[in-house]
C-alpha atoms as a PDB file:
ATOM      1  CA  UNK A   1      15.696  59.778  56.684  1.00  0.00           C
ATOM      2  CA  UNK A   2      16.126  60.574  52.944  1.00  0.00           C
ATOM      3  CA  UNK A   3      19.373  59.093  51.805  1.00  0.00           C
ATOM      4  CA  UNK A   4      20.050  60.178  48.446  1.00  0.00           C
ATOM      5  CA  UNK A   5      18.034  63.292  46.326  1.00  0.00           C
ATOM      6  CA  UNK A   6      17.417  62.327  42.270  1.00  0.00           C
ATOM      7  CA  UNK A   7      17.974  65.388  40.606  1.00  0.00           C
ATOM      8  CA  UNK A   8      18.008  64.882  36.492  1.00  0.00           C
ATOM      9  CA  UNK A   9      18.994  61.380  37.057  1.00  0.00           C
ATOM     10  CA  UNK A  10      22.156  62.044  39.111  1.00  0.00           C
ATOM     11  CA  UNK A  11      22.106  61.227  42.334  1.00  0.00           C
ATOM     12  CA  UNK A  12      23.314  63.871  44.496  1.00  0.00           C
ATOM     13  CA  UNK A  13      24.285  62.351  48.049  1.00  0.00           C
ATOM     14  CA  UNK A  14      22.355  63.927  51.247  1.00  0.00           C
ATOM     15  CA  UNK A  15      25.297  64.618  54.105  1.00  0.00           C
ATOM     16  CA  UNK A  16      22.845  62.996  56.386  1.00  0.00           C
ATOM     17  CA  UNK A  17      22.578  60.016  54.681  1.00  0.00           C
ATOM     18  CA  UNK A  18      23.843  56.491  56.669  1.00  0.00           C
ATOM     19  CA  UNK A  19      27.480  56.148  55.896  1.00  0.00           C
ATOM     20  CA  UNK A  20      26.907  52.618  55.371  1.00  0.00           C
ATOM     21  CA  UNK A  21      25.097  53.199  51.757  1.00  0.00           C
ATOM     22  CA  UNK A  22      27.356  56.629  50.757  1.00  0.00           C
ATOM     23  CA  UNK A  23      30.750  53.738  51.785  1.00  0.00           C
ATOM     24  CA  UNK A  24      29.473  51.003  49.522  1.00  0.00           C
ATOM     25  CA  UNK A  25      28.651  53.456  46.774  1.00  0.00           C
ATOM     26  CA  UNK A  26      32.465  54.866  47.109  1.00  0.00           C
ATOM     27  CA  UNK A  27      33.400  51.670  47.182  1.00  0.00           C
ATOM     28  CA  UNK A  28      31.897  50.832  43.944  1.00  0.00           C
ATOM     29  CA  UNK A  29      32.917  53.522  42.040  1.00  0.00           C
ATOM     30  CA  UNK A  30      36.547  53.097  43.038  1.00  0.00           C
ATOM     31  CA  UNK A  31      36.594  49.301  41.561  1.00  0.00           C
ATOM     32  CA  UNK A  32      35.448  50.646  38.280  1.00  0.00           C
ATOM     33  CA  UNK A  33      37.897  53.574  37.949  1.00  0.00           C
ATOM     34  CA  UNK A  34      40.477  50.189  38.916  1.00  0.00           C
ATOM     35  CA  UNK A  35      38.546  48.362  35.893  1.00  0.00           C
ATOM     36  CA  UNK A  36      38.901  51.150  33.531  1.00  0.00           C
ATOM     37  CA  UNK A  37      42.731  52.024  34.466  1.00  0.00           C
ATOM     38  CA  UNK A  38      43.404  48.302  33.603  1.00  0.00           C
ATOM     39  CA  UNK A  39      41.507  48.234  30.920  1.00  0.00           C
ATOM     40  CA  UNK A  40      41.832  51.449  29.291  1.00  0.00           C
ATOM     41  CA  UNK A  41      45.474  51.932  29.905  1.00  0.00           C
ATOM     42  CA  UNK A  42      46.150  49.731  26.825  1.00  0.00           C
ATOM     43  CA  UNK A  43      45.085  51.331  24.516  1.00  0.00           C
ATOM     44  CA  UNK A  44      45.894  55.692  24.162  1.00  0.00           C
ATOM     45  CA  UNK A  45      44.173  57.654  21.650  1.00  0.00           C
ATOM     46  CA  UNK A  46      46.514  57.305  18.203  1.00  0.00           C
ATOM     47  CA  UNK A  47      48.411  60.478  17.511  1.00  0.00           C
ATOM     48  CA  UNK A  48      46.796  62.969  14.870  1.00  0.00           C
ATOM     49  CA  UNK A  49      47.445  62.532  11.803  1.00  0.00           C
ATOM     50  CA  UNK A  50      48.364  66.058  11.016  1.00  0.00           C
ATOM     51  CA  UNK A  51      50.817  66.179  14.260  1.00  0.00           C
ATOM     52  CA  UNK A  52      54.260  66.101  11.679  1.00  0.00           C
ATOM     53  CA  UNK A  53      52.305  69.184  10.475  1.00  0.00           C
ATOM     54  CA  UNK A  54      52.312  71.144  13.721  1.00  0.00           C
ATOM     55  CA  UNK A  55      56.037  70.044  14.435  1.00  0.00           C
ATOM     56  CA  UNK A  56      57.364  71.254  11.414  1.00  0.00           C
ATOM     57  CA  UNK A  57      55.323  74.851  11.770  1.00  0.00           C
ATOM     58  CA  UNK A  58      56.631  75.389  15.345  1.00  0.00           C
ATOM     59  CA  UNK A  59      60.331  75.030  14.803  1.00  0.00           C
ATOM     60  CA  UNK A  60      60.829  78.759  14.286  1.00  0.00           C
ATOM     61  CA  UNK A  61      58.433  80.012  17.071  1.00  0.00           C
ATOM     62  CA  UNK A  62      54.638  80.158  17.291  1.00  0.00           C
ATOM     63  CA  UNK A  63      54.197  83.605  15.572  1.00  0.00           C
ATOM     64  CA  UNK A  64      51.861  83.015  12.889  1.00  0.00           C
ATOM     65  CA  UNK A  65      51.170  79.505  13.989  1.00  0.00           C
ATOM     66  CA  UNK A  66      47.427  78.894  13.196  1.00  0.00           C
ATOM     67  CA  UNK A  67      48.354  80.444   9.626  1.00  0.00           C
ATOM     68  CA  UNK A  68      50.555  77.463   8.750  1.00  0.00           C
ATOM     69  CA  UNK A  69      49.031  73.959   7.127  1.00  0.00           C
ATOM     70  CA  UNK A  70      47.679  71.139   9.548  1.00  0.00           C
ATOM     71  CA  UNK A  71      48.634  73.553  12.578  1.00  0.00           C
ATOM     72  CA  UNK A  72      45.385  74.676  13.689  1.00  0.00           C
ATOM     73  CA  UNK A  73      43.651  70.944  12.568  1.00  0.00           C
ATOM     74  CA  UNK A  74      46.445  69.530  14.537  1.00  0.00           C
ATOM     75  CA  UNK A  75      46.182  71.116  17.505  1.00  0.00           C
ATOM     76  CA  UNK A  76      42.338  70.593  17.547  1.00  0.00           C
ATOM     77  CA  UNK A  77      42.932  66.980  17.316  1.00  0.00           C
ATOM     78  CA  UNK A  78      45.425  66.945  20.165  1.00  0.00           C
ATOM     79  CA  UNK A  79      42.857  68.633  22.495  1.00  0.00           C
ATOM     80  CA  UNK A  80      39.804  66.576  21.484  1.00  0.00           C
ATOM     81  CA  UNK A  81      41.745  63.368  22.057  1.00  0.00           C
ATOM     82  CA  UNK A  82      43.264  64.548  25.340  1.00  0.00           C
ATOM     83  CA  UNK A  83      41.795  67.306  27.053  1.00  0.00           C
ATOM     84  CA  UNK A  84      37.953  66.498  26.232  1.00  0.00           C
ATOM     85  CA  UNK A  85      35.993  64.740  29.062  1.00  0.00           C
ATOM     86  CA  UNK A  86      32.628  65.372  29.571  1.00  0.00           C
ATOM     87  CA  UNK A  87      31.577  65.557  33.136  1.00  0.00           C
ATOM     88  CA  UNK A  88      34.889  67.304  34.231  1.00  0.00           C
ATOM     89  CA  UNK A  89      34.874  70.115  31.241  1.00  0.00           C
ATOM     90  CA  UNK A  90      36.328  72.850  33.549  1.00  0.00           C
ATOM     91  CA  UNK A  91      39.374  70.780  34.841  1.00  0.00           C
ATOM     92  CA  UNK A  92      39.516  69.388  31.144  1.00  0.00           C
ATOM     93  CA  UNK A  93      39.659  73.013  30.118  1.00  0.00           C
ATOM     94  CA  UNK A  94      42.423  74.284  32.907  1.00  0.00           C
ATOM     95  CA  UNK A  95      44.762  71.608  32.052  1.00  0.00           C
ATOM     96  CA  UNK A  96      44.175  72.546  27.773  1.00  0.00           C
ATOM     97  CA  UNK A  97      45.379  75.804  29.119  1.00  0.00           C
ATOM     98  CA  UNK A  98      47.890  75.281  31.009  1.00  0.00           C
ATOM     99  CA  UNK A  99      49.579  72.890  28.292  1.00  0.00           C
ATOM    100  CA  UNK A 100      49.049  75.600  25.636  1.00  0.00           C
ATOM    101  CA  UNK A 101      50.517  78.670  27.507  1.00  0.00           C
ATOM    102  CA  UNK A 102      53.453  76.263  28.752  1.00  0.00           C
ATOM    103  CA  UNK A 103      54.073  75.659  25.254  1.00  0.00           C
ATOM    104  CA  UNK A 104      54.266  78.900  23.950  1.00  0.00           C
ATOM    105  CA  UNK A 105      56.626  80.239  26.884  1.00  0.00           C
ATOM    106  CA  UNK A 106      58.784  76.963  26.695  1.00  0.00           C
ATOM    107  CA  UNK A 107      59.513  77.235  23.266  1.00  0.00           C
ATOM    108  CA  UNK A 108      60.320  81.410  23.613  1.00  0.00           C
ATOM    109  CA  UNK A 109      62.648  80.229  26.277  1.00  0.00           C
ATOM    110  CA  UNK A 110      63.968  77.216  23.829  1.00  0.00           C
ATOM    111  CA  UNK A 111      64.732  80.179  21.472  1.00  0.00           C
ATOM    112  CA  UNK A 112      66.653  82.220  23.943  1.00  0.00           C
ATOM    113  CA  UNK A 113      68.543  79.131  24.902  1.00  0.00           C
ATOM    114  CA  UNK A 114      69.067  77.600  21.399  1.00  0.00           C
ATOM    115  CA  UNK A 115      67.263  74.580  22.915  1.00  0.00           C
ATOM    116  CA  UNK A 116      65.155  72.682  20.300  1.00  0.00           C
ATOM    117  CA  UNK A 117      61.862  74.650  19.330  1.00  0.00           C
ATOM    118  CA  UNK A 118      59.904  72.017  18.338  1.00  0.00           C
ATOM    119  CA  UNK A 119      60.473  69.281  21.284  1.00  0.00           C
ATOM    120  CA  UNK A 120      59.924  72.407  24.079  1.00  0.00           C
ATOM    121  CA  UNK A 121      56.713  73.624  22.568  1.00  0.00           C
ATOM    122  CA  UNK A 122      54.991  69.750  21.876  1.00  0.00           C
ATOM    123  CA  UNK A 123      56.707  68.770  25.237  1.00  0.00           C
ATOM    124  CA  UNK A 124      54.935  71.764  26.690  1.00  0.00           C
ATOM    125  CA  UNK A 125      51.898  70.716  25.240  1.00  0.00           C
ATOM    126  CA  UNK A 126      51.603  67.019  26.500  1.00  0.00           C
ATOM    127  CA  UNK A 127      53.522  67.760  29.733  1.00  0.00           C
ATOM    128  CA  UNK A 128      50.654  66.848  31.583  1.00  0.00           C
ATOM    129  CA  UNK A 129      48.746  64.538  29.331  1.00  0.00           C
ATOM    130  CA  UNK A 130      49.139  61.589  31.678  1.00  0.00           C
ATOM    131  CA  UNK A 131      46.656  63.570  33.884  1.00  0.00           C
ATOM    132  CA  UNK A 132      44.415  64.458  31.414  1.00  0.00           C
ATOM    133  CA  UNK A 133      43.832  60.780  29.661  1.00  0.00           C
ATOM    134  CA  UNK A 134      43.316  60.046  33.383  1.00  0.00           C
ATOM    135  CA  UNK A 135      40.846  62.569  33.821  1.00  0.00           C
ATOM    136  CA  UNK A 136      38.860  61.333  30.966  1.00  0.00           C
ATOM    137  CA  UNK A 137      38.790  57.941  32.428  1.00  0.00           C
ATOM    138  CA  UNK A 138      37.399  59.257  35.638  1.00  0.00           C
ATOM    139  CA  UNK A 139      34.921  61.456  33.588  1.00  0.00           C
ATOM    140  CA  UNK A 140      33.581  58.572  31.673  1.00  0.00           C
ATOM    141  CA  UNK A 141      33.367  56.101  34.841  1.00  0.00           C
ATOM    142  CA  UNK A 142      31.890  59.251  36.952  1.00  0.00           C
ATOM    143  CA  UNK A 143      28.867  59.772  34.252  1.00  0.00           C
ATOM    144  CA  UNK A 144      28.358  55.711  34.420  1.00  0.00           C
ATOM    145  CA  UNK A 145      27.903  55.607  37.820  1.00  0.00           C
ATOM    146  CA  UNK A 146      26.186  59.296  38.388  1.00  0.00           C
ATOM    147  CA  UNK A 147      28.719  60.162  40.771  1.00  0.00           C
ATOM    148  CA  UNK A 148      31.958  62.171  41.501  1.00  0.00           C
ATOM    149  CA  UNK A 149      35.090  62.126  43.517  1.00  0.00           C
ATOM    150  CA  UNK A 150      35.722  64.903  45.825  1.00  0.00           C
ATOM    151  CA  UNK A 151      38.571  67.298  44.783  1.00  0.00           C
ATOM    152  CA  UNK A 152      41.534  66.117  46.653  1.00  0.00           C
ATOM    153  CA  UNK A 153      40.458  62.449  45.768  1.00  0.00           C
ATOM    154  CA  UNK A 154      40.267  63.502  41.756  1.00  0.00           C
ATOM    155  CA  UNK A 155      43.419  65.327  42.089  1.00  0.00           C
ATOM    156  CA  UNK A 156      45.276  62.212  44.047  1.00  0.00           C
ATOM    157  CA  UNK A 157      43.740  59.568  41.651  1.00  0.00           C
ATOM    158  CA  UNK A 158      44.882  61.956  38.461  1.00  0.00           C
ATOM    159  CA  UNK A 159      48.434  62.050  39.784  1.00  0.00           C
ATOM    160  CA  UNK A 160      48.917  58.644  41.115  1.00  0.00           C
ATOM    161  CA  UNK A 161      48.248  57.422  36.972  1.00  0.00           C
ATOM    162  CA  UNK A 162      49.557  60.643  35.082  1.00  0.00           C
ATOM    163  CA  UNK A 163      53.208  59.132  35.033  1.00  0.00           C
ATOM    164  CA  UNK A 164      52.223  55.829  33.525  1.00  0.00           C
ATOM    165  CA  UNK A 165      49.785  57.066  30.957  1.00  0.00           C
ATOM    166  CA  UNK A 166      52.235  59.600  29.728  1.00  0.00           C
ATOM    167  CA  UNK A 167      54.884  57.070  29.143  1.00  0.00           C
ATOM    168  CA  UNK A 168      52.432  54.884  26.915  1.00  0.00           C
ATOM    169  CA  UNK A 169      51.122  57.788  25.087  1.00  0.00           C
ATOM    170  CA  UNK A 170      54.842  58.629  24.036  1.00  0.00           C
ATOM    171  CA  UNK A 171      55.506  55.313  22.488  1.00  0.00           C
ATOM    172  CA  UNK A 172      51.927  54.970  20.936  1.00  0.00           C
ATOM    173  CA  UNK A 173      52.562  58.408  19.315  1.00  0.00           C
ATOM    174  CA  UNK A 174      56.095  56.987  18.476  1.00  0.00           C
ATOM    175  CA  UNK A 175      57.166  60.413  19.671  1.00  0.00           C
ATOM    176  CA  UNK A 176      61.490  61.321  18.782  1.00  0.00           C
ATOM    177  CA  UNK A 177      63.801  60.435  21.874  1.00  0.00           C
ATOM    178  CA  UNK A 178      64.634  64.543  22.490  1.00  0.00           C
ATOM    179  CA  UNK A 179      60.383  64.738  22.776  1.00  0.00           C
ATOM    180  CA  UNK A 180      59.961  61.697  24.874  1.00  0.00           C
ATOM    181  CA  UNK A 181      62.798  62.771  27.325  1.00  0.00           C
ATOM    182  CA  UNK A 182      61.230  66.286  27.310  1.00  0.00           C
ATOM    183  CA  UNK A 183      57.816  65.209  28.194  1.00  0.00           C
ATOM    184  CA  UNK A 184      58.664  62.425  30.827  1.00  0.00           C
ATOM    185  CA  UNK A 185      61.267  64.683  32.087  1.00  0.00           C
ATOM    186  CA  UNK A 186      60.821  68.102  33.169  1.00  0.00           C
ATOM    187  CA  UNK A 187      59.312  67.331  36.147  1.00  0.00           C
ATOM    188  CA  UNK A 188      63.238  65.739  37.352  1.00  0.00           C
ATOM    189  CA  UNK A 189      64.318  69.348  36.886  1.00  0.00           C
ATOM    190  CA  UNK A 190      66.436  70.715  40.277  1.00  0.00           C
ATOM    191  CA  UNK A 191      66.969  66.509  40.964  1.00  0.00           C
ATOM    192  CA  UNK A 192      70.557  65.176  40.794  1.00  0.00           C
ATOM    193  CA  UNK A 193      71.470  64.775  37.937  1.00  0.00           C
ATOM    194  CA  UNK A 194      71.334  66.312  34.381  1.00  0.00           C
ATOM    195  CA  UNK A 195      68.236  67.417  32.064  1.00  0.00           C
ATOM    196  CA  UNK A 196      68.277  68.080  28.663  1.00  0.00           C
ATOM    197  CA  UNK A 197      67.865  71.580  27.648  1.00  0.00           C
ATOM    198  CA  UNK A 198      64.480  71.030  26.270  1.00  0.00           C
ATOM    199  CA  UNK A 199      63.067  69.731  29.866  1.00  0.00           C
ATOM    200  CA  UNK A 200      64.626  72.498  31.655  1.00  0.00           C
ATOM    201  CA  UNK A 201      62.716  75.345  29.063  1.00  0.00           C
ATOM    202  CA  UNK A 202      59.457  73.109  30.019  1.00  0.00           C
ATOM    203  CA  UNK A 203      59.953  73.192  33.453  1.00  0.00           C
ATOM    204  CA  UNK A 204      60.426  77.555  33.127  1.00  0.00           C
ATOM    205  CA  UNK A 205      57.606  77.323  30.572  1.00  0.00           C
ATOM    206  CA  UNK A 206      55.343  76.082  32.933  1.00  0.00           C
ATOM    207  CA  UNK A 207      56.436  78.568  35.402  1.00  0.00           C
ATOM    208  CA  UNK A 208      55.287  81.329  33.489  1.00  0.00           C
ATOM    209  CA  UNK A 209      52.451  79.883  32.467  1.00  0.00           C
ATOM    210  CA  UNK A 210      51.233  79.529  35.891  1.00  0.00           C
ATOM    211  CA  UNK A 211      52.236  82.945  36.785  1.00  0.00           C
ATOM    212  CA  UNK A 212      50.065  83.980  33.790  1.00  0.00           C
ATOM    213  CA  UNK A 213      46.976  81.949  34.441  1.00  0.00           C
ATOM    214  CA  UNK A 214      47.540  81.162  38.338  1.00  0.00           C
ATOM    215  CA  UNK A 215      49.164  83.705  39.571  1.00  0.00           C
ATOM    216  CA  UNK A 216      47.453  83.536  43.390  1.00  0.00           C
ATOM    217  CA  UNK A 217      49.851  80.391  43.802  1.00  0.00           C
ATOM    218  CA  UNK A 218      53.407  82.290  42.711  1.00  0.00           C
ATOM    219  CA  UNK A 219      55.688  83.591  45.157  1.00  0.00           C
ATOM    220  CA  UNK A 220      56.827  87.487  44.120  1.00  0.00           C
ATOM    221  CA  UNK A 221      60.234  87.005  42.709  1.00  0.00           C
ATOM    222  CA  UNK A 222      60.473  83.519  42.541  1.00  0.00           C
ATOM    223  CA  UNK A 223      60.215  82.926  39.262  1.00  0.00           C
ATOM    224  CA  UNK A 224      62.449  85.684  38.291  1.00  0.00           C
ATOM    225  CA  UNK A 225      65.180  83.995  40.664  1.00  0.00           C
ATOM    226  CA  UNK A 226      64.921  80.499  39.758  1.00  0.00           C
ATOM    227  CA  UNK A 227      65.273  81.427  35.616  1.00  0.00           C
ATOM    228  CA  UNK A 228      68.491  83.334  36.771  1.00  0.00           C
ATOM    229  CA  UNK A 229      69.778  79.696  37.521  1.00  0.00           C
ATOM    230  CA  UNK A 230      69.068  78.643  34.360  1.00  0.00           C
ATOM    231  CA  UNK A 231      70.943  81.802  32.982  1.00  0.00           C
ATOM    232  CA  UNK A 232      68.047  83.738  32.024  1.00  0.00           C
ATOM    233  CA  UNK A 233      68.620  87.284  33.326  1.00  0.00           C
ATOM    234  CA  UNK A 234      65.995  89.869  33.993  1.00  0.00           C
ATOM    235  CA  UNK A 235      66.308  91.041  30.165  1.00  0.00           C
ATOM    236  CA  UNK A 236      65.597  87.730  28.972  1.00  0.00           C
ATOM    237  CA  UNK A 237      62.440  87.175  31.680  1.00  0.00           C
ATOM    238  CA  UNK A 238      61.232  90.260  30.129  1.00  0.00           C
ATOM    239  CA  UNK A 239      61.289  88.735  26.507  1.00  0.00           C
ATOM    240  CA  UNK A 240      59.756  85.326  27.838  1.00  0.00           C
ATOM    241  CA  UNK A 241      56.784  87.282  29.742  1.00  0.00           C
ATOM    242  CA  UNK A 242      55.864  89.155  26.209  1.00  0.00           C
ATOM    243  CA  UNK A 243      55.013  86.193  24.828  1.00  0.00           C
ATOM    244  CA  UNK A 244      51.044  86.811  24.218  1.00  0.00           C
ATOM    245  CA  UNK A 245      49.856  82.686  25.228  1.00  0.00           C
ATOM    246  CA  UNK A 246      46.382  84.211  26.118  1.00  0.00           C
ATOM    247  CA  UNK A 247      46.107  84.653  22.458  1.00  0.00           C
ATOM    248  CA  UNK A 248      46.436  81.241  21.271  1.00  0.00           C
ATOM    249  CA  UNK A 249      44.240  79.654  24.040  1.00  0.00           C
ATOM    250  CA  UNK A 250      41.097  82.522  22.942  1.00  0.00           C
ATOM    251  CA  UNK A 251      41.837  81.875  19.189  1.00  0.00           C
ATOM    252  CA  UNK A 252      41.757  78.067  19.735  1.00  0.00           C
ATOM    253  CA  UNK A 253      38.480  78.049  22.797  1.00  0.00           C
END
C-alpha cells in the first residue's frame, strides 16, 4: 500500500494509508505549532509606524479615508503584518475582511451613538487579530512541515490562542486604554456586567459585517432586534447598512 503521494514537494496523505505513520506525523506537527506558540508569542509584529496617522484620519468617519496622509500606507502595514500568511491566503483574506467591514460599520454606529470614532473603527479592525497572528503561526509551521490541519482543528487551534495574542499585541502597540478595552472587549458584550460604548458599536459592527459578507449564517431579523437593545431603531439600522464597506475592502485588495 502507498502511504503518502509527493505532489510538488507536499505530501498529500492517502486515506488508506496506516494510521500509525498519518498519527506520528499529526503528532509532530502539533509539537511544533506548541514550539512556535511559545516561542513566537513573545515577540508581535511592532505597530506601523504611520498607525497615529490612520487614527487621527478616522475620527470623523471613513468618508474620504484613503485620501488622507499615512491612511492608506497605514492600513497596508496593518494587513501585511497581521493578515498575511502564506499557505492559508484565503482564511488570511476572510478575516482582512471581516476586520475592515467591522470597522467601517462600528465606527458609523460610534457616530450614531457619540461613541469614540477612532477606538470603534481600529478596535474593529484588530478585533480578531489574536486569530490572525495565530493563523500565521500555523501557516508558517504548516509550509515547514508540508502539511495542514483539518478545518475544525485550524479553527479550534486559532481560537484557543486568539485571546492571548491579542492581549500582547495591545501592549506591544502601546495601544490607549478606551482601544485596548475595545479590542479585548466586545466579545463580553450581553455578559453581566457593563461595556464601554466603543465595545458595544464593535460587537453591532461585526454584526453587520457578517450580514454583509456572511449572510448564509444570519438569522432574518436578528440583527435588526438585537441593535434595538442597544437603542438603534430601524431608522438608524438603515443609516448603519448604507455604509458602502465593500468599497474599502476592493480599493484596498
Amino acid at each position: 500500500m502507498v502511504a503518502h503521494i509527493v505532489r510538488s514537494g507536499k505530501v498529500m496523505f492517502n486515506p488508506q494509508a496506516p494510521s500509525p505513520e498519518v498519527s506520528t506525523r499529526s503528532l509532530l506537527l502539533r509539537q511544533a505549532l506548541a514550539a512556535a506558540f511559545k516561542a513566537r508569542r513573545q515577540n508581535p509584529p511592532p505597530a506601523p509606524a504611520s498607525l497615529p496617522a490612520l487614527l487621527d484620519g478616522c475620527r470623523s468617519g471613513v468618508a474620504g479615508l484613503l485620501g488622507k496622509p499615512g491612511c492608506r500606507d497605514a492600513l497596508g502595514e496593518v494587513r501585511a503584518r497581521l493578515f498575511h500568511a502564506p499557505g492559508r491566503d484565503a482564511e488570511a483574506q476572510a478575516l482582512w475582511h471581516e476586520s475592515v467591514a467591522t470597522a467601517v460599520f462600528a465606527c458609523r454606529v460610534a457616530q450614531l451613538k457619540q461613541a469614540s470614532v477612532c477606538a470603534s473603527f481600529l478596535g474593529g479592525l484588530l478585533h480578531r487579530s489574536g486569530e490572525a497572528l495565530a493563523l500565521k503561526m500555523l501557516a508558517r509551521v504548516e509550509l515547514d512541515y508540508r502539511m495542514k490541519l483539518d478545518s475544525a482543528s485550524r479553527r479550534e487551534w486559532c481560537t484557543t490562542h486568539s485571546e492571548e495574542l491579542t492581549e500582547r499585541l495591545v501592549r506591544t502597540w502601546n495601544l490607549t486604554p478606551e482601544i485596548g478595552s475595545c479590542v479585548l472587549g466586545w466579545r463580553r458584550f450581553g455578559e453581566f456586567g457593563e461595556v464601554s460604548p466603543e465595545s458595544a458599536a464593535l460587537y453591532f459592527g461585526r454584526l453587520f459585517a457578517i450580514e454583509l459578507l456572511q449572510a448564509e449564517f444570519c438569522v432574518p431579523g436578528a440583527l435588526d432586534h438585537a441593535a434595538a437593545d442597544l437603542g438603534l431603531g430601524a431608522d438608524l439600522v438603515a443609516q448603519v447598512r448604507k455604509e458602502d464597506a465593500r468599497a474599502l475592502i476592493r480599493a484596498l485588495d
